[in-house]
PDB file of N, CA and C in Angstrom:
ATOM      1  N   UNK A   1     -52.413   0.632  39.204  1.00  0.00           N
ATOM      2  CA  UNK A   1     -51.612  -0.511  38.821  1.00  0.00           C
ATOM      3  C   UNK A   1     -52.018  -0.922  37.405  1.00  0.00           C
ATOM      4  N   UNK A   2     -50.989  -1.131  36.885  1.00  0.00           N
ATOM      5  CA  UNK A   2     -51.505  -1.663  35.208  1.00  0.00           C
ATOM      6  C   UNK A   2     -50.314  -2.632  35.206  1.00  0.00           C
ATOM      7  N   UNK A   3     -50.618  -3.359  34.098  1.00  0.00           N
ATOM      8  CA  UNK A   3     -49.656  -4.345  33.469  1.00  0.00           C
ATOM      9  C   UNK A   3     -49.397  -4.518  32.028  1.00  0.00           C
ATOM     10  N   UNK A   4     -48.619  -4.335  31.033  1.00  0.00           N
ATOM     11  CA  UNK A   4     -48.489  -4.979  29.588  1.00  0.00           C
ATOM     12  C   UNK A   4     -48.333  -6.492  29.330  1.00  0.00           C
ATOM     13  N   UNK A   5     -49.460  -6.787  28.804  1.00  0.00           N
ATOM     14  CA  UNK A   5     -49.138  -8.024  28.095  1.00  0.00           C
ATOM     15  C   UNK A   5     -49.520  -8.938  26.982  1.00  0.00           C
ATOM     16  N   UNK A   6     -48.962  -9.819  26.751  1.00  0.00           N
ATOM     17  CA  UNK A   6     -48.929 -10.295  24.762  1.00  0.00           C
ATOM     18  C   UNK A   6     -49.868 -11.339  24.764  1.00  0.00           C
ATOM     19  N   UNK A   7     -50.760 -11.095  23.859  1.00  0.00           N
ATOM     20  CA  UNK A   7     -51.585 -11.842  22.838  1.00  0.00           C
ATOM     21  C   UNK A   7     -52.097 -12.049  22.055  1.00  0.00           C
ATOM     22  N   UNK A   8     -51.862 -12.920  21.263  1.00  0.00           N
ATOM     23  CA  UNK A   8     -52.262 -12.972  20.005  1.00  0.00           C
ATOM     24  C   UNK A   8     -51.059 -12.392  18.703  1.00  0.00           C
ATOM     25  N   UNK A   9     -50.415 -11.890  19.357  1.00  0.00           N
ATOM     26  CA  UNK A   9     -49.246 -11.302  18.539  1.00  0.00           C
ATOM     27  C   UNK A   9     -48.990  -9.718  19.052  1.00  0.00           C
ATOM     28  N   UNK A  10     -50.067  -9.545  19.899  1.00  0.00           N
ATOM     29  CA  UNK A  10     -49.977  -7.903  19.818  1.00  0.00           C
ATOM     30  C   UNK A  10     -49.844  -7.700  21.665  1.00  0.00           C
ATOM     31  N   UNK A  11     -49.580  -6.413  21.886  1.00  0.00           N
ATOM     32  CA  UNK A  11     -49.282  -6.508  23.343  1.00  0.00           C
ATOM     33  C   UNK A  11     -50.596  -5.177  23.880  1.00  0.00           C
ATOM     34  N   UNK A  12     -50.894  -5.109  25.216  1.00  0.00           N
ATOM     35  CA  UNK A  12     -52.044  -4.799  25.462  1.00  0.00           C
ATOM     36  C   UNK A  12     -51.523  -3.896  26.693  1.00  0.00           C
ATOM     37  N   UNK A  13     -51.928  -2.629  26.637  1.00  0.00           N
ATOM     38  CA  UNK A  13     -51.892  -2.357  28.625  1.00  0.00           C
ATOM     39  C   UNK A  13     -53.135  -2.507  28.889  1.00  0.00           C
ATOM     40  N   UNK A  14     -53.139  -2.757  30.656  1.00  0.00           N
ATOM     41  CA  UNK A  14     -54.362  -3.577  30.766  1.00  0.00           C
ATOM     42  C   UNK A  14     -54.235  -2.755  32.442  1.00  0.00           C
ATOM     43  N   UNK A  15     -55.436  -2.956  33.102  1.00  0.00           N
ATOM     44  CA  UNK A  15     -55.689  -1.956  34.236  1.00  0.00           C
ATOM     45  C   UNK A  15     -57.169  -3.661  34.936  1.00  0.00           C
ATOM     46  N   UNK A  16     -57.272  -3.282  36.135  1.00  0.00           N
ATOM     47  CA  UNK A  16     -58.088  -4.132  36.767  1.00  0.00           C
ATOM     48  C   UNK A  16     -59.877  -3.326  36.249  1.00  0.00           C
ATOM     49  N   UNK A  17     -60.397  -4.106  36.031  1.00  0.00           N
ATOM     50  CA  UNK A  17     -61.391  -3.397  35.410  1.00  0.00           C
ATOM     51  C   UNK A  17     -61.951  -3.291  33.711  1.00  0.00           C
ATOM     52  N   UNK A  18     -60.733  -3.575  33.124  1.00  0.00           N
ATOM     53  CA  UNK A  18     -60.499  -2.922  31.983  1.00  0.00           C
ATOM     54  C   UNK A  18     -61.530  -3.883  31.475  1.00  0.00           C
ATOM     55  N   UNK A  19     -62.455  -3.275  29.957  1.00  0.00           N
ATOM     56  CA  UNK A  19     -62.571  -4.750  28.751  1.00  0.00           C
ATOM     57  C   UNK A  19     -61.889  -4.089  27.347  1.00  0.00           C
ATOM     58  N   UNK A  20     -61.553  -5.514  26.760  1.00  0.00           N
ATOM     59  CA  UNK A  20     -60.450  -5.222  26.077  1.00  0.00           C
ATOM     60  C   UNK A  20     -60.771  -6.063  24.707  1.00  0.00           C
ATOM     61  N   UNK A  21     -60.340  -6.292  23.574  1.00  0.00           N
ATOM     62  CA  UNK A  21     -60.865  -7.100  22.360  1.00  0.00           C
ATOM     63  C   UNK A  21     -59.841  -7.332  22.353  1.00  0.00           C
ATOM     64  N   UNK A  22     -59.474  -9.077  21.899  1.00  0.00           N
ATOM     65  CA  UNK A  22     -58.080  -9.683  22.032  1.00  0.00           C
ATOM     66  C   UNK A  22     -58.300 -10.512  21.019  1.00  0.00           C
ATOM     67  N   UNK A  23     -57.312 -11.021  19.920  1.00  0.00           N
ATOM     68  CA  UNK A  23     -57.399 -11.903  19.290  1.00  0.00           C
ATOM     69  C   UNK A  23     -58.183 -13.726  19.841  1.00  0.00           C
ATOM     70  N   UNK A  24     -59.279 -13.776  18.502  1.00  0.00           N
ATOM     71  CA  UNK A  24     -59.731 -14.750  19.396  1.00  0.00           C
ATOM     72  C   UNK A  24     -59.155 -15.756  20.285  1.00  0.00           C
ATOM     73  N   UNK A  25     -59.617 -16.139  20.783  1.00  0.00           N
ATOM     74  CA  UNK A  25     -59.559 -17.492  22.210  1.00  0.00           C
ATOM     75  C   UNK A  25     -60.499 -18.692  22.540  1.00  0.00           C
ATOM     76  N   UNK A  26     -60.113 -19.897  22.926  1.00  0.00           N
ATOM     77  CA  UNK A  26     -61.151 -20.868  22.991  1.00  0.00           C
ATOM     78  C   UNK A  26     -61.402 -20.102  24.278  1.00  0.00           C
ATOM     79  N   UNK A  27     -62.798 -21.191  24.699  1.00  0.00           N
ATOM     80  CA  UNK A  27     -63.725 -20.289  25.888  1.00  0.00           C
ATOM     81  C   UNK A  27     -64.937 -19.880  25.945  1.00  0.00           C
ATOM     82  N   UNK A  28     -65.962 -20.053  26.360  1.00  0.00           N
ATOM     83  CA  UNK A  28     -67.411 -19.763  26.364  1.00  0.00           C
ATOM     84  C   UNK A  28     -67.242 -18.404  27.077  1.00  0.00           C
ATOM     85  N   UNK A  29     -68.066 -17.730  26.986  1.00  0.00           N
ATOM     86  CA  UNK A  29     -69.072 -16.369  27.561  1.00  0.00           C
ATOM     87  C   UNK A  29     -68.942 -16.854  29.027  1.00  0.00           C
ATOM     88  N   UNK A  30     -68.327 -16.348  30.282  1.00  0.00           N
ATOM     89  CA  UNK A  30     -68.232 -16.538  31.491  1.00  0.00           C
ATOM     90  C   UNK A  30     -66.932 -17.376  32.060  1.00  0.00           C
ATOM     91  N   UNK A  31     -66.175 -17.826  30.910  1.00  0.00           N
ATOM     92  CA  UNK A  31     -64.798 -18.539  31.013  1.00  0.00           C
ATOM     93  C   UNK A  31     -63.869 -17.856  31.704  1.00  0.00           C
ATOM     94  N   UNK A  32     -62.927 -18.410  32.164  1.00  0.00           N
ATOM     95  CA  UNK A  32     -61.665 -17.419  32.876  1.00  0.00           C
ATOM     96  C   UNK A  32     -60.680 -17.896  32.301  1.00  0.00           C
ATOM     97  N   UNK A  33     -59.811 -17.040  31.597  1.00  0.00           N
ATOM     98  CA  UNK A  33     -58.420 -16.750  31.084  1.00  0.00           C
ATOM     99  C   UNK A  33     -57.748 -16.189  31.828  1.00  0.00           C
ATOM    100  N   UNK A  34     -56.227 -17.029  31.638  1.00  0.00           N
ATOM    101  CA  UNK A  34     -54.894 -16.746  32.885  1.00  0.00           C
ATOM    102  C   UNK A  34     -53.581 -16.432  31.207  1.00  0.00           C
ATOM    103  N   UNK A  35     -53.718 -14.855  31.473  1.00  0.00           N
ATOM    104  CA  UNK A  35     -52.243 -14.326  30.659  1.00  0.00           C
ATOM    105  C   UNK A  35     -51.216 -14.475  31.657  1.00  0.00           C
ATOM    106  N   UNK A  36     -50.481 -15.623  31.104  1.00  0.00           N
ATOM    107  CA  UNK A  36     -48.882 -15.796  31.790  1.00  0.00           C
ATOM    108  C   UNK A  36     -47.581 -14.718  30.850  1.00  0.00           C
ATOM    109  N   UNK A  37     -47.905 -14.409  29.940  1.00  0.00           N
ATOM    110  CA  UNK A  37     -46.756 -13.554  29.092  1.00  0.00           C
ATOM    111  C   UNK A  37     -47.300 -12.143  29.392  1.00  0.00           C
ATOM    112  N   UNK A  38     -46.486 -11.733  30.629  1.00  0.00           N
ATOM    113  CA  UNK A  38     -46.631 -10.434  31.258  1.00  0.00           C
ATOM    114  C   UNK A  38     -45.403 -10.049  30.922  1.00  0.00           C
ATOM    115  N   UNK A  39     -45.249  -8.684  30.319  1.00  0.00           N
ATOM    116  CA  UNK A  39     -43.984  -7.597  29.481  1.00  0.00           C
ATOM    117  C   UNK A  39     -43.479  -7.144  30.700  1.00  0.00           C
ATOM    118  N   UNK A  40     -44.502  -6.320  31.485  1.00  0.00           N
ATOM    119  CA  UNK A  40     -44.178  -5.382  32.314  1.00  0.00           C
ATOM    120  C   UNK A  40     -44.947  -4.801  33.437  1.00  0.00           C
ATOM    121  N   UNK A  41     -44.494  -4.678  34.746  1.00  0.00           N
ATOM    122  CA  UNK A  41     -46.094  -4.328  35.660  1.00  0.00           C
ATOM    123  C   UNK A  41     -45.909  -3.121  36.630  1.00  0.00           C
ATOM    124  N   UNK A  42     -46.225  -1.735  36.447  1.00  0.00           N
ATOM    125  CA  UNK A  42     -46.359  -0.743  37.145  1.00  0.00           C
ATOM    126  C   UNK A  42     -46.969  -0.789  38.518  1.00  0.00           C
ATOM    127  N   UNK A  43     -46.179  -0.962  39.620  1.00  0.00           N
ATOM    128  CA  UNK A  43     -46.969  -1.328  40.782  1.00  0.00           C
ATOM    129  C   UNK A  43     -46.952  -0.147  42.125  1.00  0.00           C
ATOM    130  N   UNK A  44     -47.006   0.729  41.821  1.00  0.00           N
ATOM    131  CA  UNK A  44     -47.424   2.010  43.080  1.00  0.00           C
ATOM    132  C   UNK A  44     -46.284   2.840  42.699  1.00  0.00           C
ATOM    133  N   UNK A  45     -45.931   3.292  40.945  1.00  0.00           N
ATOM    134  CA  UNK A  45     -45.378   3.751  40.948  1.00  0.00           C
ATOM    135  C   UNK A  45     -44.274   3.398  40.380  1.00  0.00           C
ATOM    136  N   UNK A  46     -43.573   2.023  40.618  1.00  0.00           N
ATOM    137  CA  UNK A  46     -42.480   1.361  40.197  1.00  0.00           C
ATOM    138  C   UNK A  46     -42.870   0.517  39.213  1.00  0.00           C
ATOM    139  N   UNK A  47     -42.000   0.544  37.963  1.00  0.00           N
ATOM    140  CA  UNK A  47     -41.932  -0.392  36.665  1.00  0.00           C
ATOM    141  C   UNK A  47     -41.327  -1.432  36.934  1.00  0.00           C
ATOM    142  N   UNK A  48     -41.724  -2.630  36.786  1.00  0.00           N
ATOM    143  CA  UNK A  48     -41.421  -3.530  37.061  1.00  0.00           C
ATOM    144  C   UNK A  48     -40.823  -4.416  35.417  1.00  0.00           C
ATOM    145  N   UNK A  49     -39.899  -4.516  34.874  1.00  0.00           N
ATOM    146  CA  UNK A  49     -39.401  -5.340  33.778  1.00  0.00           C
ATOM    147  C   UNK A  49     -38.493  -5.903  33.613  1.00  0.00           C
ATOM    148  N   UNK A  50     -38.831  -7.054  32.703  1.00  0.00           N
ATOM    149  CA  UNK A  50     -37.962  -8.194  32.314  1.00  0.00           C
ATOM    150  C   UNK A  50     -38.014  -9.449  33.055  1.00  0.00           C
ATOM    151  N   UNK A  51     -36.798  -9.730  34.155  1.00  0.00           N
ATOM    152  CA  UNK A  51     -36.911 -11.210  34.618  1.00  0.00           C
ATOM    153  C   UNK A  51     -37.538 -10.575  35.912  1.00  0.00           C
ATOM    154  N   UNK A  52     -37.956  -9.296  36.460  1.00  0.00           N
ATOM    155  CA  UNK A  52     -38.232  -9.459  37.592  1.00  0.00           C
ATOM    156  C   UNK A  52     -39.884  -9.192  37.988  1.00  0.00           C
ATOM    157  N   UNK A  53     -40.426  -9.667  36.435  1.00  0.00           N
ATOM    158  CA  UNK A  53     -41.904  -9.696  36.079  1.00  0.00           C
ATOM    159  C   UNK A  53     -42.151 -10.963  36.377  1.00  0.00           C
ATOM    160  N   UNK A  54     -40.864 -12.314  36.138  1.00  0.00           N
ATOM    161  CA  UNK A  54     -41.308 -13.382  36.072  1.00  0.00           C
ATOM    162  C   UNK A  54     -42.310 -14.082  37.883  1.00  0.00           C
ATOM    163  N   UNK A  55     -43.433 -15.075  36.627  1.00  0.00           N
ATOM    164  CA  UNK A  55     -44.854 -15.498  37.831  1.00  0.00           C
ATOM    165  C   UNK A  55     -45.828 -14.198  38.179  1.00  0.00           C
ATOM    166  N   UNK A  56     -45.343 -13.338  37.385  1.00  0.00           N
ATOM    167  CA  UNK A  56     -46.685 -12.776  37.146  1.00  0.00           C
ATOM    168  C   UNK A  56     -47.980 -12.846  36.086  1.00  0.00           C
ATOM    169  N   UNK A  57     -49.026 -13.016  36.274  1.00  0.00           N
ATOM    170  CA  UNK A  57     -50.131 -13.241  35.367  1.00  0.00           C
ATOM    171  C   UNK A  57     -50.979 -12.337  35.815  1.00  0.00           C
ATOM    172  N   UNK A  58     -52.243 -12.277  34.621  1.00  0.00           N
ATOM    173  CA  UNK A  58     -53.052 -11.981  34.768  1.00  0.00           C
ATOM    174  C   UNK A  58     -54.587 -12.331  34.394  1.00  0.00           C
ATOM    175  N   UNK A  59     -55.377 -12.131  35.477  1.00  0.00           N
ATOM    176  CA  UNK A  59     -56.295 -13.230  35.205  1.00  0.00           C
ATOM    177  C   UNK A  59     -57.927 -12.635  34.654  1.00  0.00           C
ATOM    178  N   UNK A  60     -58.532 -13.051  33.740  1.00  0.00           N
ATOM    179  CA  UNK A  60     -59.412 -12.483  33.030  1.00  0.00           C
ATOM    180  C   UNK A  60     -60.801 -13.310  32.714  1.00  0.00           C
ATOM    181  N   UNK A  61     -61.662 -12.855  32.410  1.00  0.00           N
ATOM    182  CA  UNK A  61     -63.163 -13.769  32.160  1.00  0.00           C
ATOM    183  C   UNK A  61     -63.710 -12.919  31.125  1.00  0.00           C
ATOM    184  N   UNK A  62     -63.813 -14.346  29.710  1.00  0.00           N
ATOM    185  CA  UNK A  62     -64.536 -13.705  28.743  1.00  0.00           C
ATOM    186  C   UNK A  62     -66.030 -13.471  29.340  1.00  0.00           C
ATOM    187  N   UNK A  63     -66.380 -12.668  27.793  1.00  0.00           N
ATOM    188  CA  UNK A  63     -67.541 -11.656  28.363  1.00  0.00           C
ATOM    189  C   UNK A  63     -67.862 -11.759  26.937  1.00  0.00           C
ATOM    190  N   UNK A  64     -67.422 -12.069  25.792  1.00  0.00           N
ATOM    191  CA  UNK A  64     -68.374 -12.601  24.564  1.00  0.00           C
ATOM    192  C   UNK A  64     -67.273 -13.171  23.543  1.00  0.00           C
ATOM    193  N   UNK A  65     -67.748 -13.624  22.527  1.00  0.00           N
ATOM    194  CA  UNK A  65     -67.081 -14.269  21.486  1.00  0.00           C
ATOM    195  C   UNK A  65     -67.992 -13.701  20.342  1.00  0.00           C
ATOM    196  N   UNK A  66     -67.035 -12.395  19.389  1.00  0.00           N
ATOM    197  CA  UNK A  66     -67.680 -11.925  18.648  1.00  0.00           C
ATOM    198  C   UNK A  66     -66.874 -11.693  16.791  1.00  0.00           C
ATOM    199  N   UNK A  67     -67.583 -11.108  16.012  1.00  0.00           N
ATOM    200  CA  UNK A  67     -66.610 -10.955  14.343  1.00  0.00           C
ATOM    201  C   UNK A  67     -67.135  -9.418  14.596  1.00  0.00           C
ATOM    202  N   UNK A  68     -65.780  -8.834  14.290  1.00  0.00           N
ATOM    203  CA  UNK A  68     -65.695  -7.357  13.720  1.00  0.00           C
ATOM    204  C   UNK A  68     -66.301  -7.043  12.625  1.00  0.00           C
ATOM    205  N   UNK A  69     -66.464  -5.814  12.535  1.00  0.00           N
ATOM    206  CA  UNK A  69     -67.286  -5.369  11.086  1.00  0.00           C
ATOM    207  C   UNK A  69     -65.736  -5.879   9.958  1.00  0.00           C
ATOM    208  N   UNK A  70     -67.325  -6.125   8.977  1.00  0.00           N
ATOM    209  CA  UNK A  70     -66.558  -6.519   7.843  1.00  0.00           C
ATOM    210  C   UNK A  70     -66.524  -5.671   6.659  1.00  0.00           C
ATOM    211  N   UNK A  71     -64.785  -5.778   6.350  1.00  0.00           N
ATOM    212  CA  UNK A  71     -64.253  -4.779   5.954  1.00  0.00           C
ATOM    213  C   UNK A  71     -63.955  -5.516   4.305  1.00  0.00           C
ATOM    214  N   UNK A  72     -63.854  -4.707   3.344  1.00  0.00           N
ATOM    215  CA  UNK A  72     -64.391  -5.171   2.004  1.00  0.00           C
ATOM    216  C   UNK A  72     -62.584  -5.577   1.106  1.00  0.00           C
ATOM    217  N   UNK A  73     -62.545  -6.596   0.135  1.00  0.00           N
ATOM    218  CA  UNK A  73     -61.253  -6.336  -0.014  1.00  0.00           C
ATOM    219  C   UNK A  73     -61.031  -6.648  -1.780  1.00  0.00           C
ATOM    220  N   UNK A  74     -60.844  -5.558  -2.371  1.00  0.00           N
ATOM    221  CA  UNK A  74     -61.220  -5.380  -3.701  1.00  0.00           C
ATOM    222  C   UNK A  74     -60.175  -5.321  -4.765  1.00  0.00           C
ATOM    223  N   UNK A  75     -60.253  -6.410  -5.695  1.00  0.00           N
ATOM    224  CA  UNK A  75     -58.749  -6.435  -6.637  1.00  0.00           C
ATOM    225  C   UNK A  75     -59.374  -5.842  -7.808  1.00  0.00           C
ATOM    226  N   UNK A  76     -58.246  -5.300  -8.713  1.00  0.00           N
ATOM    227  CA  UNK A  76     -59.053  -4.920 -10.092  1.00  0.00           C
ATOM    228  C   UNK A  76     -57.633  -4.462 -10.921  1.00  0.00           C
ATOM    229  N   UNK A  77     -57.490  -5.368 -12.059  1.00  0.00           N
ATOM    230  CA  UNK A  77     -56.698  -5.014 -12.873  1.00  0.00           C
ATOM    231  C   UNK A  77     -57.056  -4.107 -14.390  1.00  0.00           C
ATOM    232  N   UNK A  78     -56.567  -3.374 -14.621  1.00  0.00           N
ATOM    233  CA  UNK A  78     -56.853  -2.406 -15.400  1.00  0.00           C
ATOM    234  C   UNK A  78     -56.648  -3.183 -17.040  1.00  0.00           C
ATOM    235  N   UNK A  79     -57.532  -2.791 -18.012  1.00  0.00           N
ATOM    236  CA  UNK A  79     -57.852  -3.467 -19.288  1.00  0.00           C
ATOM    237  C   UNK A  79     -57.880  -4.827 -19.623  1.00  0.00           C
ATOM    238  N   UNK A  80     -58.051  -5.683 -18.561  1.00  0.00           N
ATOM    239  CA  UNK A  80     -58.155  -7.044 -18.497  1.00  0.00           C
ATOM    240  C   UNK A  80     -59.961  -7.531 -17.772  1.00  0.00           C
ATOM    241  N   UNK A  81     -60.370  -6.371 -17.670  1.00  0.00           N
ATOM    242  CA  UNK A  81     -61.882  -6.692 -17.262  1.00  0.00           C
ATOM    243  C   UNK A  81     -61.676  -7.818 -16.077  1.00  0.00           C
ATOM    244  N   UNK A  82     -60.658  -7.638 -15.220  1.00  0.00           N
ATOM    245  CA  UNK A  82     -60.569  -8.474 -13.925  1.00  0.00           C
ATOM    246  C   UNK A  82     -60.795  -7.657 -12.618  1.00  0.00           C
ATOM    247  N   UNK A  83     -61.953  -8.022 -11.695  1.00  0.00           N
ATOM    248  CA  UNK A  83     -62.539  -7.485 -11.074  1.00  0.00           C
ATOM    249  C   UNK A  83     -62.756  -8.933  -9.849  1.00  0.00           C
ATOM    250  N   UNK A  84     -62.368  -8.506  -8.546  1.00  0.00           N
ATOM    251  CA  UNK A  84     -62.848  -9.756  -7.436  1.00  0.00           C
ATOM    252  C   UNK A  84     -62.797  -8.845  -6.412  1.00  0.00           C
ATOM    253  N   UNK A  85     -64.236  -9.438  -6.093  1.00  0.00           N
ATOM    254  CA  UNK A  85     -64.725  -8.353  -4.387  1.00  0.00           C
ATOM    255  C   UNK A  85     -64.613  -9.969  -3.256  1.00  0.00           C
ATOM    256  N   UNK A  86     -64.172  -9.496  -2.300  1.00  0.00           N
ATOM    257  CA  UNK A  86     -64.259 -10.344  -0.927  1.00  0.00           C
ATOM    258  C   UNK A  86     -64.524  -9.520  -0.034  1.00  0.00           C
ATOM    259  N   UNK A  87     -65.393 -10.028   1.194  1.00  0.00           N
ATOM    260  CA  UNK A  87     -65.080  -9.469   2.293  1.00  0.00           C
ATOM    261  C   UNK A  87     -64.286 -10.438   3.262  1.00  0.00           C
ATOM    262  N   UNK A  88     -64.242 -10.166   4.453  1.00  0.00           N
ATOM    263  CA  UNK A  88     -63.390 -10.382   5.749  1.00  0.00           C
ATOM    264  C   UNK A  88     -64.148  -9.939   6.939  1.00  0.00           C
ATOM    265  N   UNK A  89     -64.467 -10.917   7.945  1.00  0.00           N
ATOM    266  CA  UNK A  89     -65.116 -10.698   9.349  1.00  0.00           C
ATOM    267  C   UNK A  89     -63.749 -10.995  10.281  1.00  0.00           C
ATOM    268  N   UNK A  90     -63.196 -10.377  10.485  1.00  0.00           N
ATOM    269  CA  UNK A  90     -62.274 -10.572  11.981  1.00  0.00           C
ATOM    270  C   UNK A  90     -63.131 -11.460  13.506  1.00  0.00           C
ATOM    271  N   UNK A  91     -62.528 -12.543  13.514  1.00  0.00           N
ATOM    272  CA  UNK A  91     -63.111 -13.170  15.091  1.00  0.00           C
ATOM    273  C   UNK A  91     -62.525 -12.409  16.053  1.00  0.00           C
ATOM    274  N   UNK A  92     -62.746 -11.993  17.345  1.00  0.00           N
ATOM    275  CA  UNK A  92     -62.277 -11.707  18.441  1.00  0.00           C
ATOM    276  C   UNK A  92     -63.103 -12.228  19.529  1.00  0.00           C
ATOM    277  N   UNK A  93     -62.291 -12.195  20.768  1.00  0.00           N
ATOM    278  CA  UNK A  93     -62.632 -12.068  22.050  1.00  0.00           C
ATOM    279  C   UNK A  93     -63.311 -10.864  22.974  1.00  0.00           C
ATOM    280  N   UNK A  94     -63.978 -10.762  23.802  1.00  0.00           N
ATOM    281  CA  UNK A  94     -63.634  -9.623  24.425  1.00  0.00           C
ATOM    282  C   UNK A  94     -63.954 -10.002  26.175  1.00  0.00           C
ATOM    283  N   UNK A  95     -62.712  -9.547  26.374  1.00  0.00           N
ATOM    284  CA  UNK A  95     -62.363 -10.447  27.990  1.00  0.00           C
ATOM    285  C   UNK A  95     -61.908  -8.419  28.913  1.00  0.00           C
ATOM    286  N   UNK A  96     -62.638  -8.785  30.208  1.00  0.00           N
ATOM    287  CA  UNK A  96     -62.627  -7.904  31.065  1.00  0.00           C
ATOM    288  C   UNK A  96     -61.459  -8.537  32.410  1.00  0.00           C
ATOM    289  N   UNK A  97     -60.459  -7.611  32.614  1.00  0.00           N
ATOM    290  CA  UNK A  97     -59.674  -8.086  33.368  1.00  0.00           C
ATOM    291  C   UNK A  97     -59.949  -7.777  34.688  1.00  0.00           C
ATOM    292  N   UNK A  98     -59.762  -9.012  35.528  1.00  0.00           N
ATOM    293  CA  UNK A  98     -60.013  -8.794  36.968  1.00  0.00           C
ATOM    294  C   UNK A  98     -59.144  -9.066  38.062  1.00  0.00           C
ATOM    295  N   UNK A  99     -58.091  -9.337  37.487  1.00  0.00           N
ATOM    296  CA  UNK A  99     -56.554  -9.487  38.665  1.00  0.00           C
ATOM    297  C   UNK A  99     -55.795  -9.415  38.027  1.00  0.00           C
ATOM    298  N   UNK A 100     -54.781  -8.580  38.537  1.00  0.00           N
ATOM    299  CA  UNK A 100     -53.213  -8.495  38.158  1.00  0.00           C
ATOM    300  C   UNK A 100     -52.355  -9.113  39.011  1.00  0.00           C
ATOM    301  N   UNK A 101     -51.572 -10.124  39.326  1.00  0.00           N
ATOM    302  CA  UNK A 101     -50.828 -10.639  39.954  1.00  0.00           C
ATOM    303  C   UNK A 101     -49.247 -10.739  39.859  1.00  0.00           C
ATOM    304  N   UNK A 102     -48.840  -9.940  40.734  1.00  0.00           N
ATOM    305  CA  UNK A 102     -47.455  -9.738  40.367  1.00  0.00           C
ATOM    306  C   UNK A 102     -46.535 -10.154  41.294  1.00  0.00           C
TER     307      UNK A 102
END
């Protein structure tokens, strides 16, 4: 059984069991998160989509609150001696799913 579903902007397949990195989320380390924007849910075989997904969720417990490696982001214009370095840490989640409810 798996399910697709949206967060953060991006959509996820997701399996009971799974851990997954999701755009961050409020929530401490041991919190439980309920995804109500379920796409689609494969259930013994049968695809389940659109309105006949609707009241399905899925229910999840973070497992840390962490920043991705940071990735470098470098401007530089040519004969103007203009040069600017930044980096960027990405926040995420990372939540292990433990019910699919369909």
């Amino acid at each position: 059984m798996y399910a697709i579903i949206a967060t953060g902007g991006k959509q996820y397949k997701v399996s009971e069991g799974d851990v997954i990195n999701v755009e961050k989320l409020s929530g401490e380390a041991g919190a439980t998160v309920k995804f109500d924007d379920v796409l689609a849910v494969n259930k013994d075989g049968k695809l389940a989509v659109g309105s006949s997904v609707n009241g399905a969720s899925v229910t999840a417990t973070v497992v840390k609150q962490a920043k991705a490696k940071k990735i470098i982001v470098y401007r530089y214009k040519r004969k103007t001696g203009y040069h600017k370095k930044n980096g960027h840490r990405q926040q995420f989640t990372q939540v292990k799913i433990e019910k699919i409810e369909a």
